[in-house]
C-alpha atoms as a PDB file:
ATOM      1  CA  UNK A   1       0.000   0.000   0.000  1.00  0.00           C
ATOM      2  CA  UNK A   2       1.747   2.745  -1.087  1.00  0.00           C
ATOM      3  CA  UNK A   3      -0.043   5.396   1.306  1.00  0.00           C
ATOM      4  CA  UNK A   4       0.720   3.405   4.192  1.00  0.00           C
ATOM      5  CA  UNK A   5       4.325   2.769   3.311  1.00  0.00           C
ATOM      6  CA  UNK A   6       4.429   7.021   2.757  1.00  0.00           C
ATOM      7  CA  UNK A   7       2.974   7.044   6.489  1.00  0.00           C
ATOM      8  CA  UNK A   8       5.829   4.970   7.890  1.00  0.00           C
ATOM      9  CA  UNK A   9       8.368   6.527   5.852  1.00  0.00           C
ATOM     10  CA  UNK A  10       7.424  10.028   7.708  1.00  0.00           C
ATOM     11  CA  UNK A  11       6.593   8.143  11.010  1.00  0.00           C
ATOM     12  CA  UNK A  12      10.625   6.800  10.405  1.00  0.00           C
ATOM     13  CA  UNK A  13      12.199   9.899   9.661  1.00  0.00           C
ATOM     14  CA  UNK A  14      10.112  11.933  12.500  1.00  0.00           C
ATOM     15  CA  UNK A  15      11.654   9.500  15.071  1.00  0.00           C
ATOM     16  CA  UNK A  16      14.981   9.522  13.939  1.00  0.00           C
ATOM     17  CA  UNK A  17      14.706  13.434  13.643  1.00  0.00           C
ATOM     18  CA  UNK A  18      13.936  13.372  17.567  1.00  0.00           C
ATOM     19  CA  UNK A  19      16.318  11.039  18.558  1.00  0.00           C
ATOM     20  CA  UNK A  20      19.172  12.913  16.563  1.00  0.00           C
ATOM     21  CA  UNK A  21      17.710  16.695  18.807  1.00  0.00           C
ATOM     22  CA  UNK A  22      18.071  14.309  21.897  1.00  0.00           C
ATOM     23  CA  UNK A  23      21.433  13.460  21.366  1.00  0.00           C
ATOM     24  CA  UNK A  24      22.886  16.912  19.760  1.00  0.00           C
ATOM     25  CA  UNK A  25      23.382  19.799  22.443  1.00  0.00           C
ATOM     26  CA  UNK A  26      25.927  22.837  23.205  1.00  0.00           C
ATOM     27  CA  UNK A  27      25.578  24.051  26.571  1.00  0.00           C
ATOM     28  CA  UNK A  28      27.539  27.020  27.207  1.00  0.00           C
ATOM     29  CA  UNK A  29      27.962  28.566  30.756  1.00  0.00           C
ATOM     30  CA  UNK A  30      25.442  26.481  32.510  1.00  0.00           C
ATOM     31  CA  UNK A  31      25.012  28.702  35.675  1.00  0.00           C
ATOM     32  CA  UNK A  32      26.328  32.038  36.298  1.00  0.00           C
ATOM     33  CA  UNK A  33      30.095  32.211  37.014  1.00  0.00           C
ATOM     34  CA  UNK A  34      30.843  31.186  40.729  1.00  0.00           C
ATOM     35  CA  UNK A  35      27.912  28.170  40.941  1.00  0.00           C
ATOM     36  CA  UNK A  36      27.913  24.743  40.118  1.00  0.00           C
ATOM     37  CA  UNK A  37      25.335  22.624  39.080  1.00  0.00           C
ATOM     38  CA  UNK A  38      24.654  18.867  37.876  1.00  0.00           C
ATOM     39  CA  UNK A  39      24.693  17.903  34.224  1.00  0.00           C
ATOM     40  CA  UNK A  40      23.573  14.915  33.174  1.00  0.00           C
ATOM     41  CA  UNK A  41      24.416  12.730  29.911  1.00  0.00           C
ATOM     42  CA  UNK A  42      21.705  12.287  27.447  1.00  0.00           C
ATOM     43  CA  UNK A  43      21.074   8.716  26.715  1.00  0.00           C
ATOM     44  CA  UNK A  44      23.087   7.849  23.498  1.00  0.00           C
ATOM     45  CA  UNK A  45      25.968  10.332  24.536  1.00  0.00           C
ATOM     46  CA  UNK A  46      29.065   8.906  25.272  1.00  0.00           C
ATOM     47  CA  UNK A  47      31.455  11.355  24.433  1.00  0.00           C
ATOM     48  CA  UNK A  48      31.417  15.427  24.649  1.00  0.00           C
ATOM     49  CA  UNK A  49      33.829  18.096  23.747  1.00  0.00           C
ATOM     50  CA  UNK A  50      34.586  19.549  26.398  1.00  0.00           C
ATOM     51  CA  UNK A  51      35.910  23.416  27.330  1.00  0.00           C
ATOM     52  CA  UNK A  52      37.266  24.707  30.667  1.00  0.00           C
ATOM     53  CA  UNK A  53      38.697  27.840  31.263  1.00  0.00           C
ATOM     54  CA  UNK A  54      39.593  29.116  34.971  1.00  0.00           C
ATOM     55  CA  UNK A  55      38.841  32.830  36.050  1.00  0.00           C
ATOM     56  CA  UNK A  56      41.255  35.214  36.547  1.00  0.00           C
ATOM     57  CA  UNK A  57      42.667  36.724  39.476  1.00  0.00           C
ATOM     58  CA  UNK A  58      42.189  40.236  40.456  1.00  0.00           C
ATOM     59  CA  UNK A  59      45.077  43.315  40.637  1.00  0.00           C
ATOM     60  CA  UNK A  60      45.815  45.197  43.691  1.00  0.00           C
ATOM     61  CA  UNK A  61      46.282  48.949  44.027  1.00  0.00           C
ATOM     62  CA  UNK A  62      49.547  50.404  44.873  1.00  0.00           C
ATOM     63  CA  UNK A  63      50.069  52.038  48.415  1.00  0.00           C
ATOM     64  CA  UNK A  64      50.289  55.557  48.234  1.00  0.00           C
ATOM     65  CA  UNK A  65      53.996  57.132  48.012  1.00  0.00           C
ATOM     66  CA  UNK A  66      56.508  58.367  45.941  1.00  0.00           C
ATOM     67  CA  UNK A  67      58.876  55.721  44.054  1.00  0.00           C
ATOM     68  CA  UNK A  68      58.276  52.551  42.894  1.00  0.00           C
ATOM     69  CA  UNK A  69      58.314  50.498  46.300  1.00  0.00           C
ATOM     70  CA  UNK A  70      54.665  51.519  45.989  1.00  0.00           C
ATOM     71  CA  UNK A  71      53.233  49.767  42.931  1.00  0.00           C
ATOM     72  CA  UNK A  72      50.443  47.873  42.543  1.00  0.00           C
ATOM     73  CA  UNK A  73      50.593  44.284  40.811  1.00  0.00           C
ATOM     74  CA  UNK A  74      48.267  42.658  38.267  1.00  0.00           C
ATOM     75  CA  UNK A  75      46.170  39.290  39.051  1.00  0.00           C
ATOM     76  CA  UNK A  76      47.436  35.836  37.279  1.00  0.00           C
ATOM     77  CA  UNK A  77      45.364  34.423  34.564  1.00  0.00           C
ATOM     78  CA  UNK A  78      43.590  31.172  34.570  1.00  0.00           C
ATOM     79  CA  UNK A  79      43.895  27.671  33.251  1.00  0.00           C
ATOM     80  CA  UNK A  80      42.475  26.500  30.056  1.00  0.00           C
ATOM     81  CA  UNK A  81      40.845  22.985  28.806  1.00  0.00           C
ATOM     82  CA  UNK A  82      39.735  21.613  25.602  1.00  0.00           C
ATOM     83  CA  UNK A  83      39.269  17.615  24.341  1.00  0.00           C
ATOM     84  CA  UNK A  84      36.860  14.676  23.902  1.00  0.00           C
ATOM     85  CA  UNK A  85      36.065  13.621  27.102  1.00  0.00           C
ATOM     86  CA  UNK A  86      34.190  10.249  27.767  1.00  0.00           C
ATOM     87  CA  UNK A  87      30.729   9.978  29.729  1.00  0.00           C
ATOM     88  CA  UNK A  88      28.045   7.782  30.977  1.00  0.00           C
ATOM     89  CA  UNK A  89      24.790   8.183  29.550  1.00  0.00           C
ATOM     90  CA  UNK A  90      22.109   9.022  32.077  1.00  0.00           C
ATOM     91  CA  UNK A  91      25.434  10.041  34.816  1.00  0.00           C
ATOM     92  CA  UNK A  92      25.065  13.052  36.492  1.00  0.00           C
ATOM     93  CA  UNK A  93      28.609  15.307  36.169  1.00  0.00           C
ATOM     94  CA  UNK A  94      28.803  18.245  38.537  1.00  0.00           C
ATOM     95  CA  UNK A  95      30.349  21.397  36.678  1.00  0.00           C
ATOM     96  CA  UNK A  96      31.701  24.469  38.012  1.00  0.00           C
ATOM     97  CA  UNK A  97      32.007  28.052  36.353  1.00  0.00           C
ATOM     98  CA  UNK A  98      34.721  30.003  38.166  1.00  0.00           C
ATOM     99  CA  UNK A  99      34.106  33.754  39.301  1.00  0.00           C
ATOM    100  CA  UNK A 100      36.504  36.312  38.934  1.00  0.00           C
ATOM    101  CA  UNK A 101      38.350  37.404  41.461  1.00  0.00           C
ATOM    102  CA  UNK A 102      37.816  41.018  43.395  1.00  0.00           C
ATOM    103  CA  UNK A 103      40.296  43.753  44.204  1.00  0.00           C
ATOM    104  CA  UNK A 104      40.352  45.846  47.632  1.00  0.00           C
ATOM    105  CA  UNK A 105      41.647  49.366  48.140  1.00  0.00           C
ATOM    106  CA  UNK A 106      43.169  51.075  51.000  1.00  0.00           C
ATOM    107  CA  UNK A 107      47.165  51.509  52.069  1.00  0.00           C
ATOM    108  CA  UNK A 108      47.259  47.590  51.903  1.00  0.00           C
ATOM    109  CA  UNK A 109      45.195  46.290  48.607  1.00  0.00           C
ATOM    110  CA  UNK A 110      44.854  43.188  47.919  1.00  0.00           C
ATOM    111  CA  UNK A 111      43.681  40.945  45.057  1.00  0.00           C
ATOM    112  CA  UNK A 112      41.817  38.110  45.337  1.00  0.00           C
ATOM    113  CA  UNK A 113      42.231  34.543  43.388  1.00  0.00           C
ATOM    114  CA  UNK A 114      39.790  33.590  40.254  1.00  0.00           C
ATOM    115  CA  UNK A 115      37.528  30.588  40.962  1.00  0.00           C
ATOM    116  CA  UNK A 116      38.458  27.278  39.667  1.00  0.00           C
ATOM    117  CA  UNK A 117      36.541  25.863  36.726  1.00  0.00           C
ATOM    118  CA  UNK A 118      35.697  22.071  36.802  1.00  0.00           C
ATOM    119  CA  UNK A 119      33.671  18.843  34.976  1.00  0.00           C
ATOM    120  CA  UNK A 120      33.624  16.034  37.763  1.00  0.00           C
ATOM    121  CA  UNK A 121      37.182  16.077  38.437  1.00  0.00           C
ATOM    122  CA  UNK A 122      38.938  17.762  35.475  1.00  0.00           C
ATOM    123  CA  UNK A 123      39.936  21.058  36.748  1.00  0.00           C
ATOM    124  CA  UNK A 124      41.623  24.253  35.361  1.00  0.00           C
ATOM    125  CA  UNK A 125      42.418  25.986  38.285  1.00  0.00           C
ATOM    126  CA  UNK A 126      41.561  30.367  38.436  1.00  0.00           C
ATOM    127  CA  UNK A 127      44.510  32.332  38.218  1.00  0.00           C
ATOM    128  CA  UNK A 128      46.357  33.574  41.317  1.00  0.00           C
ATOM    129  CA  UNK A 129      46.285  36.497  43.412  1.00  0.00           C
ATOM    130  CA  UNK A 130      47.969  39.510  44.239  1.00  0.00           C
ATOM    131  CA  UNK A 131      48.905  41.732  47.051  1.00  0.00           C
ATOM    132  CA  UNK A 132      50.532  45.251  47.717  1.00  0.00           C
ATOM    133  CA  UNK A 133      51.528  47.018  50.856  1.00  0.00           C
ATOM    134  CA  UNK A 134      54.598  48.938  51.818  1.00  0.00           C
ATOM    135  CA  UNK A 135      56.924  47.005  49.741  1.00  0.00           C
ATOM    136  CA  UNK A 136      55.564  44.153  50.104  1.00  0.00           C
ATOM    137  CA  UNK A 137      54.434  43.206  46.749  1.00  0.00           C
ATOM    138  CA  UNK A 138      53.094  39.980  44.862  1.00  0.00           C
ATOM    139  CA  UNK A 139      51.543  39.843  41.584  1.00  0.00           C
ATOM    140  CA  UNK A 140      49.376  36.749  40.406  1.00  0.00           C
ATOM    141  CA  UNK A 141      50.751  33.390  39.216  1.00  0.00           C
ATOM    142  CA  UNK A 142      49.275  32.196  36.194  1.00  0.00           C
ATOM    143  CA  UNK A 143      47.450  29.061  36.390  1.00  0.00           C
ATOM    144  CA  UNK A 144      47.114  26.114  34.697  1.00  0.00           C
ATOM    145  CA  UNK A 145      44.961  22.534  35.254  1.00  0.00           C
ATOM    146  CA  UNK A 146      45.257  19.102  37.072  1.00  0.00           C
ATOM    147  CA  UNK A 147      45.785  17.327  33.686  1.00  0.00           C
ATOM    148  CA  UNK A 148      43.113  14.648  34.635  1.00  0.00           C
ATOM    149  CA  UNK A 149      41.733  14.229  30.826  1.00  0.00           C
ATOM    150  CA  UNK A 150      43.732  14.050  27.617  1.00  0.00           C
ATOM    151  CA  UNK A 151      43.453  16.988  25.703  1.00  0.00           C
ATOM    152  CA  UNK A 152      44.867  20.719  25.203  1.00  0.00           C
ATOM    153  CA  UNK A 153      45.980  22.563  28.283  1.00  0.00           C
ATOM    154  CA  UNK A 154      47.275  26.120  28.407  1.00  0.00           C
ATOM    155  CA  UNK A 155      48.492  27.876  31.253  1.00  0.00           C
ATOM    156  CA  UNK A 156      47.441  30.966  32.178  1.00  0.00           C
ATOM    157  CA  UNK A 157      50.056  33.972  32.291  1.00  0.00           C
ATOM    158  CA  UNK A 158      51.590  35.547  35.405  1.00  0.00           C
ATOM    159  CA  UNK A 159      50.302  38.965  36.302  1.00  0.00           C
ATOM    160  CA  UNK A 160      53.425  41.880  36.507  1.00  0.00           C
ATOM    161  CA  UNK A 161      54.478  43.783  39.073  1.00  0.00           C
ATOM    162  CA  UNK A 162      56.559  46.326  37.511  1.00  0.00           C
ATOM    163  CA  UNK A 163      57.195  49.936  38.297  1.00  0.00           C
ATOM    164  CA  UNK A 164      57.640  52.707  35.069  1.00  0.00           C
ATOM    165  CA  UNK A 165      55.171  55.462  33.247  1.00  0.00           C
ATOM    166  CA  UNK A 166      53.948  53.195  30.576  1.00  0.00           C
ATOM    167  CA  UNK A 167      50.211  52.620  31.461  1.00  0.00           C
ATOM    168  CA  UNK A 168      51.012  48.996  30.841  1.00  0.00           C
ATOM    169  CA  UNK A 169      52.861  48.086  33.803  1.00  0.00           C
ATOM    170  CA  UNK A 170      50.949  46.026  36.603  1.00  0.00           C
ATOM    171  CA  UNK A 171      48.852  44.500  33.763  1.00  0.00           C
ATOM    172  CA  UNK A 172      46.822  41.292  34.798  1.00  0.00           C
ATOM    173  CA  UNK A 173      48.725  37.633  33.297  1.00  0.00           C
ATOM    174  CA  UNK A 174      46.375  36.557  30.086  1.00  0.00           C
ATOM    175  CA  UNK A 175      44.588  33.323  29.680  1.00  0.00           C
ATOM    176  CA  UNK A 176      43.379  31.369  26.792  1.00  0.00           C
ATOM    177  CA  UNK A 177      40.137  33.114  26.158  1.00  0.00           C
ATOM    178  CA  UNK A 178      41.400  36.666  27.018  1.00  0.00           C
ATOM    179  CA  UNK A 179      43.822  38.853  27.268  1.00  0.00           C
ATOM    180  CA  UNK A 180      45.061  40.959  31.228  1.00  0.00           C
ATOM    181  CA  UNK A 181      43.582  44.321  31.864  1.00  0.00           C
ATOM    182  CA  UNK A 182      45.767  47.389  31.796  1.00  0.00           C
ATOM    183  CA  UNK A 183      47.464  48.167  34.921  1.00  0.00           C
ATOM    184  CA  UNK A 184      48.234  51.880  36.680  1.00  0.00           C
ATOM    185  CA  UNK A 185      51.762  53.389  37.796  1.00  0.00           C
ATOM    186  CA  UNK A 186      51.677  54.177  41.792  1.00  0.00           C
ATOM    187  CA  UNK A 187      51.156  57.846  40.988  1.00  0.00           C
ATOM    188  CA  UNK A 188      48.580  57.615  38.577  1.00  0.00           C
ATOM    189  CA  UNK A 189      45.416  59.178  41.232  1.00  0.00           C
ATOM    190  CA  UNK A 190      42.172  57.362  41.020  1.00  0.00           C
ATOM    191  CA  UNK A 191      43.392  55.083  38.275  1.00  0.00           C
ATOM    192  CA  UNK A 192      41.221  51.962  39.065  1.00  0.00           C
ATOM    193  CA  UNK A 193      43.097  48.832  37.496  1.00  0.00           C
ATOM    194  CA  UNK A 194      41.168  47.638  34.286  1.00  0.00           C
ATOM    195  CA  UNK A 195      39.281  44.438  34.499  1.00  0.00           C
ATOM    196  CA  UNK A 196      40.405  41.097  32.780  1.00  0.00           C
ATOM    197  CA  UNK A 197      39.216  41.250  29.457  1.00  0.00           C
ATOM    198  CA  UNK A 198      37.490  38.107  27.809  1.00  0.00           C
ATOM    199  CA  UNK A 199      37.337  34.632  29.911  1.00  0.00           C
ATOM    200  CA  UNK A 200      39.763  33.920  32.846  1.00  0.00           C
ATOM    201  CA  UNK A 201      42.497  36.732  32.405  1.00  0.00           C
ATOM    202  CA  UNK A 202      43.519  38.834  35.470  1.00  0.00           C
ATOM    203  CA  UNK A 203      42.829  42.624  36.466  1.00  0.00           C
ATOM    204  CA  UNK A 204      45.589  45.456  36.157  1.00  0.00           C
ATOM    205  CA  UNK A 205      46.833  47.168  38.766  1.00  0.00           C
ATOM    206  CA  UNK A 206      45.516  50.117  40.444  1.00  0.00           C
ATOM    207  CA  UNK A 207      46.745  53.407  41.043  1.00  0.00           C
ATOM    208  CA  UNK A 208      47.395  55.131  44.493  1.00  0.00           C
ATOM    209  CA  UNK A 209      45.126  53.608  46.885  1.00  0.00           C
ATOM    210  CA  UNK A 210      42.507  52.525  44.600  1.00  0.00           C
ATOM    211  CA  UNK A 211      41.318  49.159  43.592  1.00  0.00           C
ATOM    212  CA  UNK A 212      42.956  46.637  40.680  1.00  0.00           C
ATOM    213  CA  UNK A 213      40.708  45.515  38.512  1.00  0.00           C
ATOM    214  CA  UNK A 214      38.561  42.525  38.279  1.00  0.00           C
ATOM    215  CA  UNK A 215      39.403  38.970  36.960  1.00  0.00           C
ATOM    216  CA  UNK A 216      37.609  37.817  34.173  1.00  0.00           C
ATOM    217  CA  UNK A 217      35.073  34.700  34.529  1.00  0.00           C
ATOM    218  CA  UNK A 218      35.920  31.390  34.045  1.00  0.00           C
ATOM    219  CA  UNK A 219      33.684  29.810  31.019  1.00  0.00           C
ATOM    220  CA  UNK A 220      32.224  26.104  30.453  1.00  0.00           C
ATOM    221  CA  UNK A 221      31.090  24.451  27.079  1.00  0.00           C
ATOM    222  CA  UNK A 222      29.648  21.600  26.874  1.00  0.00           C
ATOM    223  CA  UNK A 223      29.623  19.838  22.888  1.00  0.00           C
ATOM    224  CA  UNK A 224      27.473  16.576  22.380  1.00  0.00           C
ATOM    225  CA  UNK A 225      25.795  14.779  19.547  1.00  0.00           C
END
């Protein structure tokens, strides 16, 4: 019957059409950066493409003075993941989107760390933070991952720490995804440190007594299908 074998042939292809949207997805930054949240493996999916990239650590302000013993120091940028990861279908996978980190002001400013961003347990760690007071002075290590999948890994960059008039010094380290915010001489007055630009790069220092900038976010993606 040729109008029921028509009817079958749709029936066949509208099936296969679903199963195919089942089993195809790209889930990009699941939950807002600094939450985690379960993802779980559509049935049929056994492999994903999977990208990580760790926030970025934030710049400190320099301590108000007159030479260089005063700058400020840019944040560290984050680790980076990409590769075809193997999963269970119908297994639950808790993933994590790492927040930037946050600067301080005052006479002793301070920088904190970017959040780490994960699937189950492959990590690429947020880039490290930085601190400035009175000398005292520590700009961010880059980061980089726990290597627990095979795949591409990038570290992040370290942030800098050094004193001059170029606009550039104290600029945050650079990830992957983005690239450090600009970072302020000592003397530069109310020069807030820019934030990380992109995914997962650091903030620049701040000027006298004012803030560094921001880290950027970490970032997820999740491939299938």
């Amino acid at each position: 019957d040729p109008d029921l074998f028509a009817f079958l042939e749709a029936r066949i292809r509208t099936i296969a059409g679903q199963i195919k949207t089942e089993n195809t997805g790209d889930v990009v930054q699941p939950v807002a950066p600094g939450n985690c949240y379960y993802w779980t493996a559509p049935s049929g999916t056994k492999k994903i493409t999977l990208t990580l990239q760790g926030a970025g650590g934030a710049g400190a302000g320099g301590h108000y003075g007159t030479s260089s013993s005063h700058i400020g120091a840019g944040g560290g940028g984050g680790g980076y993941f990409n590769g075809v990861v193997s999963v269970t279908p119908g297994q639950q996978y808790l993933v994590c989107v790492g927040a930037g980190g946050y600067s301080t002001s005052g006479k002793e400013s301070t920088g904190t760390a970017g959040g780490q961003s994960s699937f189950g347990d492959i990590i690429a760690y947020g880039g490290g933070d930085s601190y400035a007071a009175r000398g005292n002075i520590r700009a961010g290590v880059g980061a980089c991952g726990n290597n627990a999948a095979s795949g591409t890994w990038i570290c992040g960059g370290n942030g800098d720490a050094t004193a001059g008039q170029d606009a550039n010094n104290g600029r945050g380290g650079s990830s992957a995804m983005g690239t450090g915010g600009r970072g302020y001489n000592w003397d530069c007055n109310g020069c807030v440190g820019e934030n990380g630009i992109g995914y997962g790069s650091g903030g620049g220092a701040g000027g006298d007594t004012v803030a560094g900038g921001a880290g950027a976010p970490g970032y997820v993606r999740i491939l299938y299908g």
